[in-house]
Protein backbone atom coordinates (compact mmCIF):
# COMPACT_ATOMS: atom_id res chain seq x y z
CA UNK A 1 19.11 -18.36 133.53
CA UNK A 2 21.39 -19.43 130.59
CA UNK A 3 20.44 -21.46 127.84
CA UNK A 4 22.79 -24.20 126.92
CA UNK A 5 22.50 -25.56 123.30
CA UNK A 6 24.56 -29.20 123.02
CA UNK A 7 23.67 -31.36 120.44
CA UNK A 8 21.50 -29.80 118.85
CA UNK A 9 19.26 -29.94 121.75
CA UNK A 10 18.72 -26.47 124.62
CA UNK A 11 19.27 -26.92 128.28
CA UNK A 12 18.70 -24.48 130.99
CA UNK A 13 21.41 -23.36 133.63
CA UNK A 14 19.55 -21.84 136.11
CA UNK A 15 22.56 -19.97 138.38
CA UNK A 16 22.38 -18.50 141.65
CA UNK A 17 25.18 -16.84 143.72
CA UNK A 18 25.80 -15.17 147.28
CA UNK A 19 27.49 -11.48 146.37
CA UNK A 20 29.77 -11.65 149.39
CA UNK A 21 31.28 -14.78 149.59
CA UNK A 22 31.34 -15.68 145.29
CA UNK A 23 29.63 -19.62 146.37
CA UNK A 24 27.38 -20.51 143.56
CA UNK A 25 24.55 -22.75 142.71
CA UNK A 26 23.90 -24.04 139.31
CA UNK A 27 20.46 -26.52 138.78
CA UNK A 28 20.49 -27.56 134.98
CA UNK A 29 16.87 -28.58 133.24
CA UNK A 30 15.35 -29.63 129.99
CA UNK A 31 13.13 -26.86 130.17
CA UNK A 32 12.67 -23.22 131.82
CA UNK A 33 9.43 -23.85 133.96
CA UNK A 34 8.60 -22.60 136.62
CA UNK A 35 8.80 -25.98 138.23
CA UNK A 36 12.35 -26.35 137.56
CA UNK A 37 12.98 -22.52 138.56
CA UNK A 38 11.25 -23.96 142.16
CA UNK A 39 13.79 -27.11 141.87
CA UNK A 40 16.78 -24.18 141.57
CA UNK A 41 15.34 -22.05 144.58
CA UNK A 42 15.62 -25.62 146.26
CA UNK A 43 19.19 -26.26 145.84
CA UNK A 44 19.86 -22.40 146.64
CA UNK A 45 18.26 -22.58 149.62
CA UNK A 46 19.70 -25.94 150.79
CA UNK A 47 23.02 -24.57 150.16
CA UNK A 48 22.20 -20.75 151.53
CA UNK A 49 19.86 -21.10 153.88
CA UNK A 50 16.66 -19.55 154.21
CA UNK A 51 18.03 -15.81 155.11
CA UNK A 52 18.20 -14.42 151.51
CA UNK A 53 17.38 -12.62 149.58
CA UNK A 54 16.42 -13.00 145.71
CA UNK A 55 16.92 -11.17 142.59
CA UNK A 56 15.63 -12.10 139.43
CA UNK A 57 14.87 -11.04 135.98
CA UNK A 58 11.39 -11.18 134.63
CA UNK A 59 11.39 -14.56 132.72
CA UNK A 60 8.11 -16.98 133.62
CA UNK A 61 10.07 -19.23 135.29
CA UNK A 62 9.94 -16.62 138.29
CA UNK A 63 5.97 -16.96 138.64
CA UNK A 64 3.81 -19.87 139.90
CA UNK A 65 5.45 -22.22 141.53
CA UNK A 66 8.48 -20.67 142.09
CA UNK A 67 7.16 -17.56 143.35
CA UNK A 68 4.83 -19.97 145.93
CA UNK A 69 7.99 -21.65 146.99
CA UNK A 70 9.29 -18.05 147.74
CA UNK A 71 6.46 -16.59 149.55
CA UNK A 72 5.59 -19.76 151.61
CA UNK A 73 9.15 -19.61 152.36
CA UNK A 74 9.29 -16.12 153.43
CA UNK A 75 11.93 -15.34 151.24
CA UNK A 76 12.10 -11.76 149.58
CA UNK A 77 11.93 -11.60 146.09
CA UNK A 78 13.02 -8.66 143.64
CA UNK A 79 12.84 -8.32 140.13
CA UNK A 80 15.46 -6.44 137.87
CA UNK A 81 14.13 -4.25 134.95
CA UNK A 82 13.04 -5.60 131.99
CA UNK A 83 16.42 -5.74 129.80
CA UNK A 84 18.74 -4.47 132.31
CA UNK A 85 21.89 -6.98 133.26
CA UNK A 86 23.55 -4.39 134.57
CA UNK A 87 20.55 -4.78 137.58
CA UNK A 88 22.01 -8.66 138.08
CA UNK A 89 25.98 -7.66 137.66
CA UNK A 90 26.95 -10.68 140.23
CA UNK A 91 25.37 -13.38 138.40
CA UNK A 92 25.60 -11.87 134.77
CA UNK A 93 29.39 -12.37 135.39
CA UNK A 94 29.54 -15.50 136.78
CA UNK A 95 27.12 -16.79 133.65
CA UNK A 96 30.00 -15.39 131.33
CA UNK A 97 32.67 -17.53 133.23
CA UNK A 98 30.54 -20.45 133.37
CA UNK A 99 29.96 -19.84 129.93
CA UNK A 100 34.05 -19.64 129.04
CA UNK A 101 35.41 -21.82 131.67
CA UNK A 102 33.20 -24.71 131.16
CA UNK A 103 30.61 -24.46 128.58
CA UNK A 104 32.45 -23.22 125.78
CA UNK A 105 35.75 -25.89 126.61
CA UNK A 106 33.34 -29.09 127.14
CA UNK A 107 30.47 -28.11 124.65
CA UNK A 108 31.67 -31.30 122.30
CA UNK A 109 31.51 -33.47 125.10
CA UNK A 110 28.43 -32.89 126.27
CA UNK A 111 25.43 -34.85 124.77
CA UNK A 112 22.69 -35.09 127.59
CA UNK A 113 21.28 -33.42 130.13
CA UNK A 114 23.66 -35.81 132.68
CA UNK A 115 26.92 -34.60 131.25
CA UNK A 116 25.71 -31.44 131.00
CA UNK A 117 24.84 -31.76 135.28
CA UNK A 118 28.99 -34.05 135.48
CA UNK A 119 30.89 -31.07 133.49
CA UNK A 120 28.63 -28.15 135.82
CA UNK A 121 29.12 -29.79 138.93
CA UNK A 122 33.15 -30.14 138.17
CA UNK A 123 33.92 -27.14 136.84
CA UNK A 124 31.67 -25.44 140.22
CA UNK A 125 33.91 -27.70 142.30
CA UNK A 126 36.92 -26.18 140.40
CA UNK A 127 35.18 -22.56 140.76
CA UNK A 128 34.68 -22.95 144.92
CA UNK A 129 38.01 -24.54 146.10
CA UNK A 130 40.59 -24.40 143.38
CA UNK A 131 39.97 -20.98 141.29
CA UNK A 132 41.41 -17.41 142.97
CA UNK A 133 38.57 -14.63 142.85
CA UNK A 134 39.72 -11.24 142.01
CA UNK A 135 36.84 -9.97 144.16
CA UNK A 136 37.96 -11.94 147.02
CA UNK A 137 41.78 -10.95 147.53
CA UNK A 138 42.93 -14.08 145.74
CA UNK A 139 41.07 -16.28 147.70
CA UNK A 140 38.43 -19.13 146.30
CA UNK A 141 35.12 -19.16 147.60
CA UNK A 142 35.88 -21.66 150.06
CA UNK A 143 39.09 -20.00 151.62
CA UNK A 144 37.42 -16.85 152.09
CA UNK A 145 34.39 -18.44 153.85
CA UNK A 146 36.98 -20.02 155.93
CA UNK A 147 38.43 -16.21 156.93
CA UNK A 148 35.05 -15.30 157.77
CA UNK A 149 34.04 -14.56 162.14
CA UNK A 150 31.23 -13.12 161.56
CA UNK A 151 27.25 -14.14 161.48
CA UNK A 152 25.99 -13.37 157.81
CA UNK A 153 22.22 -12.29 159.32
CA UNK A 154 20.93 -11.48 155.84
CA UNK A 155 22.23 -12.98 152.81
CA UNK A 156 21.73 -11.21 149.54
CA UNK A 157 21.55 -13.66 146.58
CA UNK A 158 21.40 -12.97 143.07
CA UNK A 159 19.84 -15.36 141.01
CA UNK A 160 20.07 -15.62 137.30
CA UNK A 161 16.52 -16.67 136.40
């Protein structure tokens, strides 16, 4: 999860990604329950499907109803080790280009929790179909899912909350 401090006010970026194929899920929230960590799992698993797998850190958000939405779910869950990013490398990196590529050029601009959502959901569409990937021969998220002839049978997600 990454906290996102506009005027003077904290948001929540709660980030998920799929380590093979670089697509990404971002929910935003006013706060860091668990409630909206269940709302993030949502939107992951509309866009991912229901074959994943989950790794998160040990933040509250991760318990009640989030964990419930898991385990009724039957998704797996694991937890990284108290203070270790380098357990979540996938997502800690695509925090720090959220972070520089969006955050960081649009902080002035954004005053509410719905330009916060307009300036995330633009610079994601920029991040899936327009921006090359290193990690992915050159290709955006969106070309290399177009490559792909194969059946994906168990996705492994890393989630930043």
């Amino acid at each position: 999860m990454k906290h996102v401090y506009a005027s003077s006010r904290k948001y929540y970026a709660f980030c998920a990604i799929d380590v093979f194929t670089r697509e990404a899920v971002i929910h935003v929230a006013k706060s860091a329950s668990s409630r909206q960590a269940k709302l993030a799992l949502e939107k992951a698993v509309s866009v991912f499907g229901r074959d994943i797998a989950v790794l998160n850190d040990n933040g509250s958000e991760n318990l009640g109803q989030s964990y419930q939405y898991l385990e009724q779910n039957g998704i797996t869950q694991y937890f990284a080790r108290p203070h270790q990013p380098k357990d979540k490398p996938y997502v800690e990196r695509f925090i720090g280009s959220y972070q520089r590529e969006c955050l960081n050029q649009w902080q002035r601009d954004i005053h509410n929790l719905a330009d916060l959502d307009t300036y995330t959901t633009r610079w994601l569409n920029n991040y899936h179909y327009h921006r090359p990937h290193n990690s992915l021969n050159g290709l955006t998220p969106d070309e290399f899912c177009a490559t792909l002839n194969l059946t994906i049978t168990r996705r492994r997600v890393s989630m930043g909350w």
